[in-house]
Protein backbone atom coordinates (compact mmCIF):
# COMPACT_ATOMS: atom_id res chain seq x y z
CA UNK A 1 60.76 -16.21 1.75
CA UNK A 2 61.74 -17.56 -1.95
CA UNK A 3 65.77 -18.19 -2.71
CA UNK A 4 66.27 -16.01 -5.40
CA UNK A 5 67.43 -18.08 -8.51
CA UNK A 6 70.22 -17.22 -10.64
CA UNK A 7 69.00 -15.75 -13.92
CA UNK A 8 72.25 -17.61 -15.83
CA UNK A 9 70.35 -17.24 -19.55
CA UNK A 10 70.00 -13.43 -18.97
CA UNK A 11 70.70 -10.82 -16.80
CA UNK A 12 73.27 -12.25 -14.08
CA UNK A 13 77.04 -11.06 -13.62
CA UNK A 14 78.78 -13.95 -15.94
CA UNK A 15 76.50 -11.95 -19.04
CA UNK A 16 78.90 -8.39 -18.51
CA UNK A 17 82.62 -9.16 -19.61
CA UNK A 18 80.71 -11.16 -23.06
CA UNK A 19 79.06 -8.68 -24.13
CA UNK A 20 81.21 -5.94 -23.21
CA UNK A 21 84.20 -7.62 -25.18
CA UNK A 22 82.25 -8.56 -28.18
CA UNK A 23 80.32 -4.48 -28.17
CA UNK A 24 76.85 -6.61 -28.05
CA UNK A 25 73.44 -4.92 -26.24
CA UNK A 26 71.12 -6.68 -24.24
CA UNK A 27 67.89 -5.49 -23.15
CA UNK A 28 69.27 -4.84 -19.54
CA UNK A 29 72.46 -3.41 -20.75
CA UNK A 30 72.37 0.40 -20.79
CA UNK A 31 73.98 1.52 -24.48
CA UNK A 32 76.45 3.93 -23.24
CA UNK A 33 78.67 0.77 -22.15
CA UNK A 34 78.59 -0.47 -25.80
CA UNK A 35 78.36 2.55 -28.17
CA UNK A 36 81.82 3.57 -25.95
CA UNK A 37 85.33 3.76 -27.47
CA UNK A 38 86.35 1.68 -24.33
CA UNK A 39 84.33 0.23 -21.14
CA UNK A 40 86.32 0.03 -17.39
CA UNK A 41 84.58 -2.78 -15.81
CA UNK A 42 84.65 -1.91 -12.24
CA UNK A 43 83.51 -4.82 -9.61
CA UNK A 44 82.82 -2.90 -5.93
CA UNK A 45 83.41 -6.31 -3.77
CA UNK A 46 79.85 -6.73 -1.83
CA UNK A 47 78.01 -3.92 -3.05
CA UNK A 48 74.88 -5.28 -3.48
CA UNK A 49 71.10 -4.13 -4.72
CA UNK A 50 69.80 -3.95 -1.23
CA UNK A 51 72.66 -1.77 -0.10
CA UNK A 52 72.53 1.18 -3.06
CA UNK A 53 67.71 0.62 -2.47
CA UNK A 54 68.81 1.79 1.24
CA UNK A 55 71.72 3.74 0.95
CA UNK A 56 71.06 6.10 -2.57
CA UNK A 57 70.22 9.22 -1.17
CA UNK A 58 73.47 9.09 0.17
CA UNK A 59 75.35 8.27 -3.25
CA UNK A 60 75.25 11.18 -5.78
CA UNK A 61 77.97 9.30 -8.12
CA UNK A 62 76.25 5.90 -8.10
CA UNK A 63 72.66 6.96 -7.97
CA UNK A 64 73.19 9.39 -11.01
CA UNK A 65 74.25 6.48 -13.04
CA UNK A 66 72.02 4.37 -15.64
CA UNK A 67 71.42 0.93 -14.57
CA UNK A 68 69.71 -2.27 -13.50
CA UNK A 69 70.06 -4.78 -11.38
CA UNK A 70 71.49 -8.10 -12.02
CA UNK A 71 71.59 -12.10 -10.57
CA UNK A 72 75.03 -13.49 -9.09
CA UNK A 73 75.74 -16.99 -8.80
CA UNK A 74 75.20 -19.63 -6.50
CA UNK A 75 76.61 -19.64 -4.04
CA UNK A 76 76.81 -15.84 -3.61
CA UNK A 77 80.60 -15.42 -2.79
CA UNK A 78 83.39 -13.93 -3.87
CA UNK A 79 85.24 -16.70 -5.22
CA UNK A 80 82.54 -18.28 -7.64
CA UNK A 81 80.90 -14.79 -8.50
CA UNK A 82 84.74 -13.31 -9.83
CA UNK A 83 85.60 -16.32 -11.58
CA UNK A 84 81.89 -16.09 -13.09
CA UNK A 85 82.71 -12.30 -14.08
CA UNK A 86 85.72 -12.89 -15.95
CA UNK A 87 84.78 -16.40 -17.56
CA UNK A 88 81.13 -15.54 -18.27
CA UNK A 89 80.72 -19.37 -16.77
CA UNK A 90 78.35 -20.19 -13.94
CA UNK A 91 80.56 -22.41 -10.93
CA UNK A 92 79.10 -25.00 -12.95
CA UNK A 93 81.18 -24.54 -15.83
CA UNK A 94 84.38 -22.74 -14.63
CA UNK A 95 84.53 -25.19 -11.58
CA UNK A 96 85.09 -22.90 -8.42
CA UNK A 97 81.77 -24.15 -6.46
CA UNK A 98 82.93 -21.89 -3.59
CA UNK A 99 84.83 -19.87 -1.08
CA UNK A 100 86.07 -23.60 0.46
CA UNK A 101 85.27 -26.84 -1.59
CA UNK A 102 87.16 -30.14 -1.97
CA UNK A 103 89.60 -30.77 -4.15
CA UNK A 104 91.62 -34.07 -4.77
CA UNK A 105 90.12 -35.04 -1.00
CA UNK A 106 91.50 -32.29 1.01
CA UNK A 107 89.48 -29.22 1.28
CA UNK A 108 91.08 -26.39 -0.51
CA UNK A 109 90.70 -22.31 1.04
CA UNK A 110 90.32 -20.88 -2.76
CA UNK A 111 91.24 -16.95 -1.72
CA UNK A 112 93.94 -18.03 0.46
CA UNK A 113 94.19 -21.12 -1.69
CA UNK A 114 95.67 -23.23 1.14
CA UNK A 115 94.58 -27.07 1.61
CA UNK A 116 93.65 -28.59 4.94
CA UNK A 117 96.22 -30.94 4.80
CA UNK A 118 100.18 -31.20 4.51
CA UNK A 119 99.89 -30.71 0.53
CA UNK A 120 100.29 -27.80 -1.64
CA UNK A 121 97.46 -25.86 -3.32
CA UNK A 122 97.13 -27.62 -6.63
CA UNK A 123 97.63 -25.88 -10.05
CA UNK A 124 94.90 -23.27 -10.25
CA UNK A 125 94.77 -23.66 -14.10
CA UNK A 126 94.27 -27.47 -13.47
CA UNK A 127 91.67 -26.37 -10.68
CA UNK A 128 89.85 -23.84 -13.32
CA UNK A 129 90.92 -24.59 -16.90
CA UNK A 130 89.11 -21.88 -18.36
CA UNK A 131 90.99 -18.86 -20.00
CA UNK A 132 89.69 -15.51 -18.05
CA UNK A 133 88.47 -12.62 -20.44
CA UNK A 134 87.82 -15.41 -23.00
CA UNK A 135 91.93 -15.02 -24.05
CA UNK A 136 91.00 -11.07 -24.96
CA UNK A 137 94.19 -8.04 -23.76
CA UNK A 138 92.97 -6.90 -20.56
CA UNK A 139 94.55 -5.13 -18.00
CA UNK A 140 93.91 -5.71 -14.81
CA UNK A 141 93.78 -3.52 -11.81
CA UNK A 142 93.58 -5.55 -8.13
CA UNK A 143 94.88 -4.77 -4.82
CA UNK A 144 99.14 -5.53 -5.15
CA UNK A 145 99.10 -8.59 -2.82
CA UNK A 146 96.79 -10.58 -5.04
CA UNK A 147 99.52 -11.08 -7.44
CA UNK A 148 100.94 -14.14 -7.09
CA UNK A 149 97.95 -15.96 -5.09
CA UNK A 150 96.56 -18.92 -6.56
CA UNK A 151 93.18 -17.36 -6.73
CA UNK A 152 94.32 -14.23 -8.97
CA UNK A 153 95.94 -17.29 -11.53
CA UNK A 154 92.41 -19.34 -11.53
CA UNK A 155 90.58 -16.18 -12.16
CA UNK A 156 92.43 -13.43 -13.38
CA UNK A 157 95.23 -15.68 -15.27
CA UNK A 158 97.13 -14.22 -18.41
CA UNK A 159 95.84 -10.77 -17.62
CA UNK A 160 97.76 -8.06 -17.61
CA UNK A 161 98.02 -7.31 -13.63
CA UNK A 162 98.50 -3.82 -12.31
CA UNK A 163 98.47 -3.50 -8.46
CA UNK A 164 97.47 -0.92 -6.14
CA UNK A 165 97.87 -0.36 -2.56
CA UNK A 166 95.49 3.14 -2.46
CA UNK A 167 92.51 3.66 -3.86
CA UNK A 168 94.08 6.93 -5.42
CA UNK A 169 96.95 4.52 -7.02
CA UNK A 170 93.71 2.68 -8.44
CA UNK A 171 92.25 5.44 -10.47
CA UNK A 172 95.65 6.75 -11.74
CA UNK A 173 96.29 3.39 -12.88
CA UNK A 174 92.83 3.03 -14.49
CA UNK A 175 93.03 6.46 -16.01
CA UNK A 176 96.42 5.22 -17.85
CA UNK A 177 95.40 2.21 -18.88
CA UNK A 178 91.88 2.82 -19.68
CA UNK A 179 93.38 5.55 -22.47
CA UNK A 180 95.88 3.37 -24.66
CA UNK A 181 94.54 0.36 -27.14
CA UNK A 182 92.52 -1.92 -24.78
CA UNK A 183 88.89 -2.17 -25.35
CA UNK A 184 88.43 -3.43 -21.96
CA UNK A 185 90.24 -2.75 -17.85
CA UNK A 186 89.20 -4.51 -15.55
CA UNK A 187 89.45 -2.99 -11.66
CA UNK A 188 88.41 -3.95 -8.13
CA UNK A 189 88.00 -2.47 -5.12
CA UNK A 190 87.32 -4.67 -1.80
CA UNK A 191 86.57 -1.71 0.84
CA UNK A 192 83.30 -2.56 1.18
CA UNK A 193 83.51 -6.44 1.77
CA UNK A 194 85.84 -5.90 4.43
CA UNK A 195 84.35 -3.27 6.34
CA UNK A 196 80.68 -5.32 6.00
CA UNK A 197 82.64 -8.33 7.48
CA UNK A 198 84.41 -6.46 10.09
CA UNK A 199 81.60 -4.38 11.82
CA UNK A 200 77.88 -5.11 10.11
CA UNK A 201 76.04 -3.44 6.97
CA UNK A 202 74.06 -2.14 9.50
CA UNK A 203 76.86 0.19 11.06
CA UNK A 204 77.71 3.22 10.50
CA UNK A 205 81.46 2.23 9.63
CA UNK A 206 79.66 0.47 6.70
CA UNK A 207 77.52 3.41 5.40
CA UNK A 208 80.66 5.80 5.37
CA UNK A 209 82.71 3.37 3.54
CA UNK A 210 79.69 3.51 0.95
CA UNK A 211 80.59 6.83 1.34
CA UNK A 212 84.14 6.23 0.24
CA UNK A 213 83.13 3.81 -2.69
CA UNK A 214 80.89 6.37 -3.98
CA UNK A 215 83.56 9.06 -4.20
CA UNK A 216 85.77 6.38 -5.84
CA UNK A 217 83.53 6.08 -8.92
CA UNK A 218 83.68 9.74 -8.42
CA UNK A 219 86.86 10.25 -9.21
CA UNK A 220 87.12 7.65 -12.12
CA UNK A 221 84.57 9.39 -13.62
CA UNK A 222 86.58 12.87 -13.89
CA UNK A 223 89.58 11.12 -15.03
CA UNK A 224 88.48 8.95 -17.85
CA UNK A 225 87.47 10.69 -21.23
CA UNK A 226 83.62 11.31 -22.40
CA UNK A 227 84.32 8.36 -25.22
CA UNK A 228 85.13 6.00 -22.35
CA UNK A 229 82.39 4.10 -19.93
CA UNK A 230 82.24 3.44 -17.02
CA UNK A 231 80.65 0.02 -15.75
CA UNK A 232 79.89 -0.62 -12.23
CA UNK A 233 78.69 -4.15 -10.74
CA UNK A 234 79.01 -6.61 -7.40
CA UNK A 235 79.65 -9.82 -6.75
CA UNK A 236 77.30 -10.53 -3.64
CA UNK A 237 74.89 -8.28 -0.89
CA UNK A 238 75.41 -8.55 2.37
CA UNK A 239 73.37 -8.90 5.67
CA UNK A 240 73.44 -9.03 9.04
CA UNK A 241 74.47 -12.00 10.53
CA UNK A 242 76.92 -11.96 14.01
CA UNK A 243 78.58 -14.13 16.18
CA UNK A 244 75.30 -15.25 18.21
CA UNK A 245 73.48 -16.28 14.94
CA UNK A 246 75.71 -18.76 14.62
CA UNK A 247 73.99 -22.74 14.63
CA UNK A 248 76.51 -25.20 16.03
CA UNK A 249 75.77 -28.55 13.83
CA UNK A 250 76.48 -30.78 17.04
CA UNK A 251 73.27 -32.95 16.08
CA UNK A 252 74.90 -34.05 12.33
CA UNK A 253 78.53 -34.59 13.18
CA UNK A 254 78.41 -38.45 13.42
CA UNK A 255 77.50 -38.49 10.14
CA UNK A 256 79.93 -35.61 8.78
CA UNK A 257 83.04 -36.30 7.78
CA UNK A 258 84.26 -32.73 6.40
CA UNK A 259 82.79 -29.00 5.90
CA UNK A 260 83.57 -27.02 3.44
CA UNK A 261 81.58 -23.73 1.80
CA UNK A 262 80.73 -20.63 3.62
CA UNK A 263 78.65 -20.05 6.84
CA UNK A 264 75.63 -19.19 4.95
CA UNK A 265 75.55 -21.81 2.16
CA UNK A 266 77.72 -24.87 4.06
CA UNK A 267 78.51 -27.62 2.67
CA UNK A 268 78.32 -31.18 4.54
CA UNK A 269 80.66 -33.71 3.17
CA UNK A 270 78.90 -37.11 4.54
CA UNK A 271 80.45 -39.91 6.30
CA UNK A 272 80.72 -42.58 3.93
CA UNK A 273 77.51 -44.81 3.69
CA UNK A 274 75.62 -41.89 5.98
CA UNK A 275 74.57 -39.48 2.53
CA UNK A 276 71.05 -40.36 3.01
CA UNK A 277 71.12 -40.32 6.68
CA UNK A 278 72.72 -36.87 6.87
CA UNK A 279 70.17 -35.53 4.58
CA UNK A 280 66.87 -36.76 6.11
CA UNK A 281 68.82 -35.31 9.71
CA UNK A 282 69.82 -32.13 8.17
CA UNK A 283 66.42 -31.47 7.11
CA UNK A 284 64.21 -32.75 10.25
CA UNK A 285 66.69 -30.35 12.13
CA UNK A 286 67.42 -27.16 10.08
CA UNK A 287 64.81 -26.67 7.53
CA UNK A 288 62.73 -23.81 9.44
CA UNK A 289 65.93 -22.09 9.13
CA UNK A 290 67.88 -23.25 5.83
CA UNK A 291 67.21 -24.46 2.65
CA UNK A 292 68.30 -28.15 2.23
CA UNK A 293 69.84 -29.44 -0.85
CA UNK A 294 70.97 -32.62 -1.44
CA UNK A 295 74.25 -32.18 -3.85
CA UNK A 296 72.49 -34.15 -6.77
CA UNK A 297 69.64 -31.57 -6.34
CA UNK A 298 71.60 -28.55 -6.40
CA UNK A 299 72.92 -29.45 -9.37
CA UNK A 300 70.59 -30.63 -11.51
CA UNK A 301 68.02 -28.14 -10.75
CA UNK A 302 70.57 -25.75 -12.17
CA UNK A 303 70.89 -23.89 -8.87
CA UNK A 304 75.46 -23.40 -9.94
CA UNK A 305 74.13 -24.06 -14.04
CA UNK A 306 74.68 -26.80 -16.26
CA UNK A 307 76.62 -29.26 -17.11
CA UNK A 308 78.97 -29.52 -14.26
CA UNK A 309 81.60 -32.56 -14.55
CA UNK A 310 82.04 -35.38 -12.52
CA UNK A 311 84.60 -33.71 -10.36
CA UNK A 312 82.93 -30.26 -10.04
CA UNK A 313 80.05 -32.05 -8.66
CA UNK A 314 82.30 -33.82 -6.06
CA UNK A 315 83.99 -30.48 -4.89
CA UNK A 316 80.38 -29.85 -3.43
CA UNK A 317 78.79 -31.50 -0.05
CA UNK A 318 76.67 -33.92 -0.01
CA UNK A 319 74.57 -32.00 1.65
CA UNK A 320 74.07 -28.01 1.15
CA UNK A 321 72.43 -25.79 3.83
CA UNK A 322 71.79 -22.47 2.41
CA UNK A 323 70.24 -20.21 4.89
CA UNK A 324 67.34 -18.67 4.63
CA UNK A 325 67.06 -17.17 8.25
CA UNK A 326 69.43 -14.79 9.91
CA UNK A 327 71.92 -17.06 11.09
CA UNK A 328 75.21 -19.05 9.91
CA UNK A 329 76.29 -22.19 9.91
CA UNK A 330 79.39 -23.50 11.67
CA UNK A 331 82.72 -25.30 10.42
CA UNK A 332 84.80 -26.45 13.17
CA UNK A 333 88.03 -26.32 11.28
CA UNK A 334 87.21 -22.62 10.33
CA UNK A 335 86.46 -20.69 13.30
CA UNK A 336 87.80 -17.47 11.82
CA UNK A 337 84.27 -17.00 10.19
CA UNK A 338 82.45 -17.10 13.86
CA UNK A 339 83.91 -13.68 14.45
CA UNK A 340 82.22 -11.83 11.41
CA UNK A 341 79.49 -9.39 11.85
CA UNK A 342 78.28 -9.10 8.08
CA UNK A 343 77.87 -12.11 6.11
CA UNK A 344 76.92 -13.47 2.26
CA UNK A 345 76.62 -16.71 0.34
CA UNK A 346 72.95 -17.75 0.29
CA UNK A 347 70.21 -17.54 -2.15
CA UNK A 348 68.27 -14.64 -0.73
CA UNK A 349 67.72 -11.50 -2.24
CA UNK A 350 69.77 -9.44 -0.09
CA UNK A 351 72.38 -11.59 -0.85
CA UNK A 352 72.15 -12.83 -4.50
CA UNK A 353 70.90 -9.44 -6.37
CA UNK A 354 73.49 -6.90 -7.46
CA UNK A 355 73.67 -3.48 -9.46
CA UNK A 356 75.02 -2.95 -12.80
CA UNK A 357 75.67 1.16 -13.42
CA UNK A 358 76.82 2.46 -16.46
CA UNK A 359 78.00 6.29 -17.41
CA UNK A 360 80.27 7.54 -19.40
CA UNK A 361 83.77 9.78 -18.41
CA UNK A 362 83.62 13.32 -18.12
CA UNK A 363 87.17 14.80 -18.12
């Protein structure tokens, strides 16, 4: 198999909010979403290409829309793929290399943003200094507990926040917003994440919440007006991957001082002196099963973009496993992630491609 690069100089998730804010076309951009009055940008959390290729026959409202398919970022997780969406910066650039990655030498949780040690999470404009939605009016419409979370205030910061606790309080609250001045609203939905996570993209729990999704765009569509599009894209696929595909890294902890990352793209923070070491170990031991990066690699092959500072570069391992077999890779201080049944964050092509579907409203 061949990782599946990000296509950060044209069509990859950081592109949409640009051009939709600025009414530009691209070649992979279907027209509707920028001849439209207004555009709701809606991101369905996991949702990826691989998912709608199997699943379409069973998706009237998300087959019968006009679209493509587009790159995420590396790593393919939620935390660096939103914060791409809504800067238009690869992790790179915007600085969020990650679902865990260290920061000022603790290792910080970003969604929960929590630190491993005694310490506070640190100022999430300090963390990821650049202005979401490029400083343009934008409502946003997230799940109600995201509101005061440092993630929602590295990503989503300055927007206007609307929450919802049921998906039917989500389209109402699009609907609303979607028909006053604002050229853009910005909503998410996370139903299919969770239940991907919680029983498999393989189960049937995961193809009726598909289900659910489907209806979702569904009923956006009859409530927003004709002169109004609607634009649907991912941050990540999902696969496969359960409890007993998980590799214990017994064999590199001498030279390991702290993990950070996700399961399928983890991140090896060496002892000090032991970068080499833990490199030449890491791939005698796990290449047949992982990609091997060493951090200087990873970056300046472009694999997160360009440009990345001095301390964006150190938030990353020195060593990066990113898996290109069915399996994940452990942290010992994060044995939450042990329990999970569907799984993302690599550079495959289940993981990394995503659709972008565009039609307009019809009430």
């Amino acid at each position: 198999m061949q990782p599946t690069r990000p296509d950060y100089d044209g069509a990859w998730i950081g592109a949409v909010v640009p051009l939709l804010l600025a009414g530009e076309a691209a070649p992979w951009l279907p027209a509707a979403a920028t001849e439209a009055d207004g555009v709701v940008l809606l991101v369905i959390d996991g949702l990826g290409q691989h998912a709608m290729d199997e699943h379409g026959d069973r998706l009237p409202e998300l087959s019968a829309m006009e679209g493509t398919t587009l790159t995420t970022v590396a790593p393919s997780t939620t935390a660096a793929a939103l914060t791409s969406i809504t800067t238009g910066l690869p992790p790179a650039g915007h600085g969020i290399v990650g679902y865990r990655m260290r920061v000022g030498g603790e290792i910080l949780n970003v969604l929960g943003w929590q630190t491993s040690g005694p310490h506070r999470g640190p100022d999430p404009a300090t963390v990821q200094p650049v202005q979401p939605f490029r400083g343009h009016d934008v409502a946003v419409v997230t799940r109600s507990e995201f509101r005061s979370s440092g993630f929602t205030g590295a990503h989503l910061r300055d927007a206007a926040f609307v929450g919802w606790k049921l998906p039917s309080t989500l389209v109402e609250h699009v609907r609303r917003l979607a028909t006053g001045d604002r050229t853009l609203t910005y909503a998410y939905y996370d139903g299919v994440d969770k239940v991907a996570h919680e029983f498999g993209p393989a189960s049937r729990f995961f193809t009726e919440e598909l289900r659910a999704a489907d209806r979702l765009v569904g009923q956006l569509r009859d409530v927003l007006p004709r002169e109004i599009a609607l634009v649907v894209t991912s941050d990540h696929g999902q696969l496969d991957v359960g409890p007993d595909d998980v590799v214990v890294l017994d064999d590199l902890d001498g030279a390991v001082a702290a993990y950070s990352g996700e399961s399928r793209f983890r991140s090896l923070h060496a002892r000090t002196g032991a970068s080499g070491d833990l490199l030449d170990a890491a791939t005698d031991t796990l290449e047949d099963r992982a990609w091997v990066f060493s951090r200087d690699r990873l970056f300046d092959e472009g694999w997160l973009g360009q440009g990345a500072s001095a301390t964006v570069r150190g938030r990353m391992g020195d060593v990066v496993l990113a898996a290109h077999e069915g399996v994940a890779f452990a942290d010992p201080g994060e044995t939450k992630e042990n329990t999970l049944l569907g799984r993302h964050g690599s550079i495959t092509p289940t993981e990394m491609l995503v659709p972008l579907l565009v039609a307009t409203g019809r009430a």
